[in-house]
N, C-alpha and C. Protein backbone atom coordinates (compact mmCIF):
# COMPACT_ATOMS: atom_id res chain seq x y z
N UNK A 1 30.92 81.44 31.13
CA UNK A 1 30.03 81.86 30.06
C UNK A 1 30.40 83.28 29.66
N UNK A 2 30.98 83.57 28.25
CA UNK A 2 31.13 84.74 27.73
C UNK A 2 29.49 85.60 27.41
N UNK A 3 29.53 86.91 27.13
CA UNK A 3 28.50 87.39 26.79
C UNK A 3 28.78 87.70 25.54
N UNK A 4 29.54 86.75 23.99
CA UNK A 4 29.16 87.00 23.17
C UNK A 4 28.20 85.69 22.74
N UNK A 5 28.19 84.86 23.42
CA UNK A 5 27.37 83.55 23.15
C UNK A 5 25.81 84.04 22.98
N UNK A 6 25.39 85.56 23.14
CA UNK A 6 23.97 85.59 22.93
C UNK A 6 23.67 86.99 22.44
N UNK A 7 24.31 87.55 21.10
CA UNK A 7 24.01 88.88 21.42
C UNK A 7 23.05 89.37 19.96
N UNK A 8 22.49 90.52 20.21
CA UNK A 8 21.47 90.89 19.21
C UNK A 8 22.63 91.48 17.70
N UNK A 9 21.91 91.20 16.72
CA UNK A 9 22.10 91.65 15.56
C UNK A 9 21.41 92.67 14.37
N UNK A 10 21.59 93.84 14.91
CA UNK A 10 20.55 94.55 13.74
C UNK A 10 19.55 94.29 14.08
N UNK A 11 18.52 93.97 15.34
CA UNK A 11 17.25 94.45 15.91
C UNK A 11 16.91 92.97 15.64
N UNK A 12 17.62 92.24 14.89
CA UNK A 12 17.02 90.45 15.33
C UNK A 12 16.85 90.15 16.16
N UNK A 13 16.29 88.37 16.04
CA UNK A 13 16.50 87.59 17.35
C UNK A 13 18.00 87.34 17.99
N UNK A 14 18.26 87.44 19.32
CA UNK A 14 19.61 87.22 19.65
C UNK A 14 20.20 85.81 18.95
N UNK A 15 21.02 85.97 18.84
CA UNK A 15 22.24 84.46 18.06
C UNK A 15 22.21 84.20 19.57
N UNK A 16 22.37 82.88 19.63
CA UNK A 16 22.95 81.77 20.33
C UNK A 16 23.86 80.61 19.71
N UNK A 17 25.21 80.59 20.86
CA UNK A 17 25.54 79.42 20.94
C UNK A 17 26.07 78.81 21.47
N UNK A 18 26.03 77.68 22.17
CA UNK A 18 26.20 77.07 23.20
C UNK A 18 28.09 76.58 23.39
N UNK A 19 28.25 76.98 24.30
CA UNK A 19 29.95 77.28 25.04
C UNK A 19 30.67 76.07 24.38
N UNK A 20 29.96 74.69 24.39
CA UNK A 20 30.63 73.70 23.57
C UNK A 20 29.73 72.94 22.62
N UNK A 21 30.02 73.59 21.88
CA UNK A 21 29.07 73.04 20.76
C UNK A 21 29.20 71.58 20.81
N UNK A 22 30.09 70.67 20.81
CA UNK A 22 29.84 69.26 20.60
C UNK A 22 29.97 68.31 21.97
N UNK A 23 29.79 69.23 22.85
CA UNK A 23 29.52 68.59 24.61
C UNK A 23 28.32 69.08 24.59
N UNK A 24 27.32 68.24 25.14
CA UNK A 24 26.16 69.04 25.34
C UNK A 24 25.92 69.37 27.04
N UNK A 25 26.28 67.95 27.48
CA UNK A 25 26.85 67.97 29.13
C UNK A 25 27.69 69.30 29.79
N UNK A 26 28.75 69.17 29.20
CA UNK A 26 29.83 70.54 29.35
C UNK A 26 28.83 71.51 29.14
N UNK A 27 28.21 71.79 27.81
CA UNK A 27 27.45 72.79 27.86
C UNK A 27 26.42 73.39 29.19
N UNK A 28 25.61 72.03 29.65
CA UNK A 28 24.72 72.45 30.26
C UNK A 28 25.44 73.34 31.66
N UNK A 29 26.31 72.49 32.18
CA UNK A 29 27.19 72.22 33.21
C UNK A 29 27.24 74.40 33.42
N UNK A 30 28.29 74.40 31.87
CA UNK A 30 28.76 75.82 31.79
C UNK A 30 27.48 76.83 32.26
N UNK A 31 26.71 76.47 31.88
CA UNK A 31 25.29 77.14 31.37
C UNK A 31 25.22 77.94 33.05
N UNK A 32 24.72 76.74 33.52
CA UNK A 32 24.09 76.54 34.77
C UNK A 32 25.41 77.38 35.95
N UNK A 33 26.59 77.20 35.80
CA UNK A 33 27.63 77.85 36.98
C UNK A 33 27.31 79.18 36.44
N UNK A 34 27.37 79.74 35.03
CA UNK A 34 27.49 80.93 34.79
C UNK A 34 26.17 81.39 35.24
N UNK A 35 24.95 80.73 35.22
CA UNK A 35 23.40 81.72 35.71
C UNK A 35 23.49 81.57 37.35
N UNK A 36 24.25 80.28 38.39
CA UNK A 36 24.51 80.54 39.73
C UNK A 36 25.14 81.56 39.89
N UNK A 37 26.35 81.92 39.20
CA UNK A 37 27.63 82.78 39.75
C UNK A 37 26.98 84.33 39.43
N UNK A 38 26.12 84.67 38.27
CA UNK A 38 25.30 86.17 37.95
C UNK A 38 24.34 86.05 38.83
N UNK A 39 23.41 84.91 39.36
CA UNK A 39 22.20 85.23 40.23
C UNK A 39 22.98 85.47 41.76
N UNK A 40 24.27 84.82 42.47
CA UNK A 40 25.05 85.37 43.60
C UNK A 40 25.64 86.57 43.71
N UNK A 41 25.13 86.62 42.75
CA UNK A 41 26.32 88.49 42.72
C UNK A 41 25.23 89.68 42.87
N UNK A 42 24.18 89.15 43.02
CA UNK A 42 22.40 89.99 43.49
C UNK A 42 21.33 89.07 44.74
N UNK A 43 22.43 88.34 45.15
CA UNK A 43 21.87 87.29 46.26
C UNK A 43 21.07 86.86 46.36
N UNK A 44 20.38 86.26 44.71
CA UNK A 44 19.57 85.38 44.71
C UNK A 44 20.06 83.82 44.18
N UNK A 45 19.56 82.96 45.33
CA UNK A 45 19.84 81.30 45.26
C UNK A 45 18.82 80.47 45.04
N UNK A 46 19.16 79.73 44.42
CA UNK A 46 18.31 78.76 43.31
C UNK A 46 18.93 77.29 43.87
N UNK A 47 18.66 76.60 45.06
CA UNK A 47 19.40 75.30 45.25
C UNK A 47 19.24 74.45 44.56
N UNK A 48 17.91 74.54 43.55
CA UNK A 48 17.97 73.11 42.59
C UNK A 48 18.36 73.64 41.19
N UNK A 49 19.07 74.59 41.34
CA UNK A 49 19.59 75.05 39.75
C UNK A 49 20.53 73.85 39.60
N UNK A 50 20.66 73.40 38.29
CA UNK A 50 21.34 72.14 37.68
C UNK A 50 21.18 72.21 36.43
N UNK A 51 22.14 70.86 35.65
CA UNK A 51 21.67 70.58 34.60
C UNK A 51 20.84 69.75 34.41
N UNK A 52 20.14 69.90 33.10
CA UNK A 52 19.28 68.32 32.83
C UNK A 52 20.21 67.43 32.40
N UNK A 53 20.15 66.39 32.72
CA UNK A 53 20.93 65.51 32.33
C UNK A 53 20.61 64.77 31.32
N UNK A 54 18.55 64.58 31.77
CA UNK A 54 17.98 63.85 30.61
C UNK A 54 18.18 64.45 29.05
N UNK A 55 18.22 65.77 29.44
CA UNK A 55 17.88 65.99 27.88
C UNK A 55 19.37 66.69 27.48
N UNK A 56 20.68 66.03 27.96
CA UNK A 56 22.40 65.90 27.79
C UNK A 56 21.97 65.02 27.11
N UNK A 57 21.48 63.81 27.17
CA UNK A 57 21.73 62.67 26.83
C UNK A 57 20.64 61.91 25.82
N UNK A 58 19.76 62.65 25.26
CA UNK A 58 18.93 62.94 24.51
C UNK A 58 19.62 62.61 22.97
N UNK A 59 19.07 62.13 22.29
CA UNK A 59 19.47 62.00 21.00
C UNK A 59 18.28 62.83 19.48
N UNK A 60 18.07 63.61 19.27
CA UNK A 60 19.70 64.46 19.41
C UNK A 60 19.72 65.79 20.59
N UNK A 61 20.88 65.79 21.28
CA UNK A 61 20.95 66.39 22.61
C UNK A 61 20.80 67.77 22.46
N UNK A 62 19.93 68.33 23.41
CA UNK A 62 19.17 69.27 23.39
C UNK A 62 19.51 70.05 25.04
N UNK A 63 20.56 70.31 25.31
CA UNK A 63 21.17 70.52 26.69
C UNK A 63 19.81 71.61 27.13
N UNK A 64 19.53 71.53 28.84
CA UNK A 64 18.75 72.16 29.20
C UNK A 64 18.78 72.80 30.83
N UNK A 65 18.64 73.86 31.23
CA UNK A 65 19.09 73.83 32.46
C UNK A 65 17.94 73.66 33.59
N UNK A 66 17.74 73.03 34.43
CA UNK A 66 17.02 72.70 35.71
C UNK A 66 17.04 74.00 36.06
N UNK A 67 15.55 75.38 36.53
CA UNK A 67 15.70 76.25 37.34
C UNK A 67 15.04 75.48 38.40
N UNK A 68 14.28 74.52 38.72
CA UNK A 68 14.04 73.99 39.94
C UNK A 68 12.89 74.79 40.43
N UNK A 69 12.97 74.73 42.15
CA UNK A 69 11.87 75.57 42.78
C UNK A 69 13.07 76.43 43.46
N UNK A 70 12.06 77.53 43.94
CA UNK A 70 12.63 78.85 44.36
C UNK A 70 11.41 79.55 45.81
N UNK A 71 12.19 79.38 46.39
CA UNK A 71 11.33 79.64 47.51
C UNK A 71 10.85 81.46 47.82
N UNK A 72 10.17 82.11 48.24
CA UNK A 72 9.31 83.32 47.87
C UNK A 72 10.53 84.54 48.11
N UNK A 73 11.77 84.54 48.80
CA UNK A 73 12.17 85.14 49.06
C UNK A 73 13.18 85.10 47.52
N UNK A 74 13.48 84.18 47.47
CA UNK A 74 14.30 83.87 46.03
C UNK A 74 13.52 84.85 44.71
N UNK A 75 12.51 84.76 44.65
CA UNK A 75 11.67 84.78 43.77
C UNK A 75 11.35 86.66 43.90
N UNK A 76 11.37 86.99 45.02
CA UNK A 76 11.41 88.21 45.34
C UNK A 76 12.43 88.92 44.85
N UNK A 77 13.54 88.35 45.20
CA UNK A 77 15.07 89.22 45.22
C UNK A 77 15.01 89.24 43.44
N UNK A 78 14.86 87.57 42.92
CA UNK A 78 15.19 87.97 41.25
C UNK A 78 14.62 89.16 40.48
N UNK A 79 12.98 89.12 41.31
CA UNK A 79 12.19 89.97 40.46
C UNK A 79 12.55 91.20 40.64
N UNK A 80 12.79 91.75 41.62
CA UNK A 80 13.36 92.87 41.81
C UNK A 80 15.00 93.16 40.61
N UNK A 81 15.83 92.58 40.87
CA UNK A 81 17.22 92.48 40.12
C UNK A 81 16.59 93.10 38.85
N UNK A 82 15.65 91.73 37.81
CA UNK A 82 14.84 91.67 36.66
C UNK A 82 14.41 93.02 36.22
N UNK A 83 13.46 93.73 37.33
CA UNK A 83 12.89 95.06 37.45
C UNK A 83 13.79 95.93 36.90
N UNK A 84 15.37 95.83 37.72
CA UNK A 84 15.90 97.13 37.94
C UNK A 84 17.34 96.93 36.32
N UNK A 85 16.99 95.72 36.19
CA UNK A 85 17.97 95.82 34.58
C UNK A 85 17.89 96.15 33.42
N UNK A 86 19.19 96.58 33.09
CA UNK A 86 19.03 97.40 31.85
C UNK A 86 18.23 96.85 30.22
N UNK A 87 17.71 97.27 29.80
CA UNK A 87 17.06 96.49 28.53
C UNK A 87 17.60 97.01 27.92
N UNK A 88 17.97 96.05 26.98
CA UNK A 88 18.56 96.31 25.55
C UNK A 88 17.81 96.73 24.49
């Protein structure tokens, strides 16, 4: 996942767009390694992070990512990370 797929414009809403526009699967897939691989790099784990699959396969497909449950220590570490990042 690049970080131009979401960036602000002149104080707008951020643009989005999704890594493969005409995979929605691939998309989710991408979605989901790139928010595991940024939440491991602040050692917070999410074991049911995934994609949806249902809504890959959705007509018309609406890719979505599974954050799952997060157990208190998980939930601790993010909020903290969350806390301490930079706002745009």
């Amino acid at each position: 996942m690049n970080d131009d797929m979401c960036e602000e414009q002149g104080g707008a809403e951020a643009v989005f767009e999704l890594p493969f526009p005409d995979d929605a699967l691939a998309s989710a897939v991408a979605l989901s390694d790139g928010l595991r691989a940024a939440l491991a790099l602040h050692g917070v784990v999410f074991p049911s992070l995934r994609p949806d699959l249902a809504s890959c396969v959705a007509v018309p497909a609406r890719p979505l990512v599974e954050l799952g449950r997060a157990n208190p220590q998980a939930v601790v570490r993010l909020t903290r990370v969350l806390m301490r990042a930079d706002v745009r």
